[in-house]
Protein backbone atom coordinates (compact mmCIF):
# COMPACT_ATOMS: atom_id res chain seq x y z
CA UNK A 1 -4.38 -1.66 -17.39
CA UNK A 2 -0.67 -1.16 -18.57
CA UNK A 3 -0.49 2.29 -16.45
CA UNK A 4 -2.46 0.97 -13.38
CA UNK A 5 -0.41 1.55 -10.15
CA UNK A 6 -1.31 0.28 -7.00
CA UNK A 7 -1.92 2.72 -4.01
CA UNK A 8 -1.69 1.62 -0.07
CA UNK A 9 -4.04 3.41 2.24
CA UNK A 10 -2.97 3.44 5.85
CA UNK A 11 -5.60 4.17 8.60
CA UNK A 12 -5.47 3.86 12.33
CA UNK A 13 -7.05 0.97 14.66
CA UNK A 14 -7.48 3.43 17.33
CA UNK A 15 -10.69 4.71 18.36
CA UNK A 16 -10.47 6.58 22.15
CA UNK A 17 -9.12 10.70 22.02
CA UNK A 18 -7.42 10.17 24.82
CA UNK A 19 -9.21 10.38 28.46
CA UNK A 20 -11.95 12.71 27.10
CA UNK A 21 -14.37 9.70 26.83
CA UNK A 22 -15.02 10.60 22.95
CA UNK A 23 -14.22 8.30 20.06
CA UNK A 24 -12.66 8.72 16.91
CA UNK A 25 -10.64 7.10 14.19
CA UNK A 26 -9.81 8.03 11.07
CA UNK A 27 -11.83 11.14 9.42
CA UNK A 28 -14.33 9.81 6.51
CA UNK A 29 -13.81 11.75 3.46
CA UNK A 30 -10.01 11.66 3.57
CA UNK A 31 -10.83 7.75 2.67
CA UNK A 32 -14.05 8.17 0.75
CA UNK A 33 -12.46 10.60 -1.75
CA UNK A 34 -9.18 9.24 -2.33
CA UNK A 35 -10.50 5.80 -2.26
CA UNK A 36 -12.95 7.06 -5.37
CA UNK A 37 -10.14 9.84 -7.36
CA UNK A 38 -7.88 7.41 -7.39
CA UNK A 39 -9.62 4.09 -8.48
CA UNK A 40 -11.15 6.53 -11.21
CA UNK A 41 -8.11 7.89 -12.50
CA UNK A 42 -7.14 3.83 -13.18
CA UNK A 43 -4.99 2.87 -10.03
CA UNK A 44 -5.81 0.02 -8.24
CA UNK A 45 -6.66 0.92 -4.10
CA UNK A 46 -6.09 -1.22 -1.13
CA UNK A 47 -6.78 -0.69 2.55
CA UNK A 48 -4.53 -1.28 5.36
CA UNK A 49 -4.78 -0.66 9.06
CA UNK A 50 -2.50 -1.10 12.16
CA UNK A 51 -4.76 -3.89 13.16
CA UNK A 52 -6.33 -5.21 10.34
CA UNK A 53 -9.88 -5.96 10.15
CA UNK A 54 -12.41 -3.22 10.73
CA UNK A 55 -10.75 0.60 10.75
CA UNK A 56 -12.64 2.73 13.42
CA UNK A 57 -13.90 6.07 11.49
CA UNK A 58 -14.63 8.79 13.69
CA UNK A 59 -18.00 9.16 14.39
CA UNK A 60 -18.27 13.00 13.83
CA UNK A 61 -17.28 12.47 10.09
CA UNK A 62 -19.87 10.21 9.66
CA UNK A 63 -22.50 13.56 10.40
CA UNK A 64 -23.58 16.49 8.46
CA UNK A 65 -22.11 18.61 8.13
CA UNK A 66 -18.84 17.00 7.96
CA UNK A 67 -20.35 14.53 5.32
CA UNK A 68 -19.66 14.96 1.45
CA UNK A 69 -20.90 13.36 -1.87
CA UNK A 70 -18.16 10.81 -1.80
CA UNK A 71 -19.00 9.81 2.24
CA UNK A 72 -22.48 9.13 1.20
CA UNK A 73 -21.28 7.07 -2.17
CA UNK A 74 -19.18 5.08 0.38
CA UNK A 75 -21.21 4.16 3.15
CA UNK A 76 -23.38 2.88 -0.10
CA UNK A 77 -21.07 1.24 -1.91
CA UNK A 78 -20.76 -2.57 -0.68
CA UNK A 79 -17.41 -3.56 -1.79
CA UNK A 80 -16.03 -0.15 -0.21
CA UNK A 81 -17.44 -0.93 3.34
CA UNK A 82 -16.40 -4.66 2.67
CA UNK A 83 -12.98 -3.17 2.37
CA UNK A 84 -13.20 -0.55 5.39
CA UNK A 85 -14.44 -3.50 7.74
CA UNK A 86 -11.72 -6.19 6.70
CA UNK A 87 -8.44 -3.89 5.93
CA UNK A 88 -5.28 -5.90 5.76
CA UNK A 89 -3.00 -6.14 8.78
CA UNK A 90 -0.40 -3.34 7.42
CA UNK A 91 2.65 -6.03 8.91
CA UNK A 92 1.41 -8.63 6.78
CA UNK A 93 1.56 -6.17 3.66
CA UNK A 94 4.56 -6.23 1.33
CA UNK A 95 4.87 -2.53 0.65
CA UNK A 96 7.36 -3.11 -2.19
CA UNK A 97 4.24 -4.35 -4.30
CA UNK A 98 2.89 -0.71 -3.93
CA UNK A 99 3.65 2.62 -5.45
CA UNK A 100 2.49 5.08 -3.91
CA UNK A 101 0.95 5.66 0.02
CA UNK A 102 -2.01 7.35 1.11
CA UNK A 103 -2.30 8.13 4.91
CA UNK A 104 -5.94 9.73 5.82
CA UNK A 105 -6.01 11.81 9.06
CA UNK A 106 -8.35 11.29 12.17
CA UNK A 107 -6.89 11.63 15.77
CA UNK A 108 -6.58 7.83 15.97
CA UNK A 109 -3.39 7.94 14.31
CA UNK A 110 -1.56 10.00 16.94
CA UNK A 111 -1.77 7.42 19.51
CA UNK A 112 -1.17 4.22 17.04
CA UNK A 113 0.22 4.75 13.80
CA UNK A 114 2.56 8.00 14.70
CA UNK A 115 4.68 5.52 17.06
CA UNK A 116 4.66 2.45 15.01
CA UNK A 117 7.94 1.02 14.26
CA UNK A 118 6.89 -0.34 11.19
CA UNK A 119 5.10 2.44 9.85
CA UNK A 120 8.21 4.46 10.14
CA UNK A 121 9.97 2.13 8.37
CA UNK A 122 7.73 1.86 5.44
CA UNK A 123 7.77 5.98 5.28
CA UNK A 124 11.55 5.87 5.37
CA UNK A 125 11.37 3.21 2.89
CA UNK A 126 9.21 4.71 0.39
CA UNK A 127 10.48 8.45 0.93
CA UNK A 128 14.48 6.75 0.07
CA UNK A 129 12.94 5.12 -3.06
CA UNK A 130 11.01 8.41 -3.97
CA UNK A 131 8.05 6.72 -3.79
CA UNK A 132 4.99 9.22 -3.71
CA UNK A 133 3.69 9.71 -0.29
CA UNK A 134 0.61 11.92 0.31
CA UNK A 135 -1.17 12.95 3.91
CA UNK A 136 -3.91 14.95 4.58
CA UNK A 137 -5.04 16.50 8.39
CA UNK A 138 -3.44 14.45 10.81
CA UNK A 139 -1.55 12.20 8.17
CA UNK A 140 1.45 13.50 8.50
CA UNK A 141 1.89 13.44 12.39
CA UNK A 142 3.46 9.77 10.87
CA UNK A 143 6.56 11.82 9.39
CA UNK A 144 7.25 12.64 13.40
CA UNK A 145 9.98 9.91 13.98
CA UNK A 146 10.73 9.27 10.41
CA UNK A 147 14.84 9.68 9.57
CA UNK A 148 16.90 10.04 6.61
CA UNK A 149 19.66 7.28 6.11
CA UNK A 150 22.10 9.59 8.48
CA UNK A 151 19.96 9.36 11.29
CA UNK A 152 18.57 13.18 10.50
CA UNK A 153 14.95 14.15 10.93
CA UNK A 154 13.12 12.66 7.56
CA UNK A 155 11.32 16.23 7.69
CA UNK A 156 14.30 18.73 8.51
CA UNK A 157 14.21 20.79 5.35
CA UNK A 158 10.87 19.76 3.89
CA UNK A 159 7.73 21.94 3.28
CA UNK A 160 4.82 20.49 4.91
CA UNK A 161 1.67 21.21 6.03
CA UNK A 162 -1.09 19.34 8.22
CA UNK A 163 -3.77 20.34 10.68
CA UNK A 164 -2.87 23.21 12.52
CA UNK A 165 -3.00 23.79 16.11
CA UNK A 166 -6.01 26.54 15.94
CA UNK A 167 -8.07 24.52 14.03
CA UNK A 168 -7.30 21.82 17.15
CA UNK A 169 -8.32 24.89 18.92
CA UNK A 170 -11.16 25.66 17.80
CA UNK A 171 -12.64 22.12 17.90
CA UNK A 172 -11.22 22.28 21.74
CA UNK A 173 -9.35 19.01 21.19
CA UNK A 174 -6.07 20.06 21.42
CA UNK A 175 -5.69 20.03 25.40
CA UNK A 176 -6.58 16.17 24.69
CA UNK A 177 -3.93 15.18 21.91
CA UNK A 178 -0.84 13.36 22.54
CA UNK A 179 1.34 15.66 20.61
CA UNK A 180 0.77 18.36 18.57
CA UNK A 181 1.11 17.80 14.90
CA UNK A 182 2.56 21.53 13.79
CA UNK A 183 5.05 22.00 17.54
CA UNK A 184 6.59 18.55 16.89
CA UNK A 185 6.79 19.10 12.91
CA UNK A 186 8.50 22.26 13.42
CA UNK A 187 10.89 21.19 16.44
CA UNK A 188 12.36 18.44 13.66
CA UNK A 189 13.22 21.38 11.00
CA UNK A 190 10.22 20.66 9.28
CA UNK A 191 9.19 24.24 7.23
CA UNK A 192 5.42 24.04 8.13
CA UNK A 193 2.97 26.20 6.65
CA UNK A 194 -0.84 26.74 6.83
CA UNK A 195 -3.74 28.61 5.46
CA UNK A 196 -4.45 31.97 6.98
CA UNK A 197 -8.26 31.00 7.62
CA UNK A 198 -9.27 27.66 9.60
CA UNK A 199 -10.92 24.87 7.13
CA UNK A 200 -9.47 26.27 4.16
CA UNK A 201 -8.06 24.16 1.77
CA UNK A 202 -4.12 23.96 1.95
CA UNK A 203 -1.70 21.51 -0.03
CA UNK A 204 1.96 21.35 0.21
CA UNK A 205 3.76 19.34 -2.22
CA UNK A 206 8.02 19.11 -1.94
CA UNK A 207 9.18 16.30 -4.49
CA UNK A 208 7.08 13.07 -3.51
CA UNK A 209 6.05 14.36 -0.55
CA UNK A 210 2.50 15.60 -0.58
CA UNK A 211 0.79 16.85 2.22
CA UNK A 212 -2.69 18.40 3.10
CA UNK A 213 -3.52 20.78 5.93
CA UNK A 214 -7.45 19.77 6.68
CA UNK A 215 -10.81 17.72 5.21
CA UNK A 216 -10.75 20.07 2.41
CA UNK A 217 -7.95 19.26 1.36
CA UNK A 218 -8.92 15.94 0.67
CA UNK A 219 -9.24 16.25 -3.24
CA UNK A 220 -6.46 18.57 -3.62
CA UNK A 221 -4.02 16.14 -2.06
CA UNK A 222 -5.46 13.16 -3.75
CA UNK A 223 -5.18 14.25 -7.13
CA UNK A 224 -1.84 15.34 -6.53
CA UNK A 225 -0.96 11.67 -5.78
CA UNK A 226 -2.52 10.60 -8.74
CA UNK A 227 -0.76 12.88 -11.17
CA UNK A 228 2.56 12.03 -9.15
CA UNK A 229 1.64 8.20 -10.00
CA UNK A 230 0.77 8.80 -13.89
């Protein structure tokens, strides 16, 4: 297809929340519905992980009521689990042959992906070539120790949004995180903003940067990729 671009999704190879003996990984529908809005919309989707190989996905995702349409068309479509279990190594990936990046939350990232040297460097990367770059829930914990060319917080300036700390709250998880996603957003100049209600949907979008606050955002922040792309 002459306007098919080609889309990276990122996910985590972590799977422990900390000490607190439960598992996670990256959340299920911010793959499944990405994954499916943009492959419709004509743009070709590939998987990538820290690791490579199979990309944890946190168990509670995979449960009502947490599940959606697009979960269940994914854990029944073949070539979409044959993806999830054997993502490409994201160091072995040449992100110049993409054009826009998808990062799907999950705690897992906090603890792998957040820290990652070359994961920064592919954010800085694609944010200098105004590339478009969408996250969703825990996503854009990644932008933490991104910089700008002068060495300045990537985020100092920008409006963003991601999963807030009372919705961590609520889901008692927070005392078990390695950061928090909004304090450490905000302490880099970062102009973070989220819904008044928990769960509802919330996108952000400042130039190529495109970020979603929660789950529900999901579709919101993947179709704003997808018009940033056409």
């Amino acid at each position: 297809m002459a306007n098919q671009k080609r889309v990276l999704i990122v996910m985590s190879s972590h799977d422990e929340l900390g000490r607190s003996g439960k598992k996670t990984g990256t959340w299920f529908e911010e793959v499944a519905t990405p994954y499916y809005m943009l492959r419709e919309a004509g743009h070709e989707v590939v998987l990538a992980s820290l690791d490579g190989g199979e990309a944890p996905v946190d168990l509670l995702s995979m449960q009502a009521p947490f599940t959606t349409p697009n979960t269940d068309r994914f854990s029944e479509d073949p070539v979409a689990m044959f993806a999830l279990a054997h993502t490409n190594k994201l160091s072995n990936m040449n992100v110049n042959d993409f054009d826009g990046l998808f990062v799907p939350g999950g705690y897992g990232l906090l603890w792998d992906l957040a820290s990652d040297s070359n994961t920064i460097a592919m954010i800085e990367k694609f944010h200098a070539e105004q590339k478009p770059i969408a996250m969703v829930c825990h996503g854009p914990a990644v932008l933490r120790d991104a910089k700008k060319s002068d060495g300045t917080p990537l985020v100092d300036g920008l409006n963003i949004t991601g999963f807030k700390n009372d919705e961590d709250i609520e889901l008692d998880l927070l005392r078990h995180l390695l950061f928090s996603l909004e304090d450490d957003l905000q302490a880099r100049g970062a102009n973070y903003t989220s819904s008044a209600a928990n769960w509802d949907p919330n996108v952000v979008v400042d130039g190529k940067l495109i970020t979603g606050q929660n789950p529900a955002s999901a579709p919101g922040v993947a179709k704003e990729l997808s018009d940033a792309l056409s």
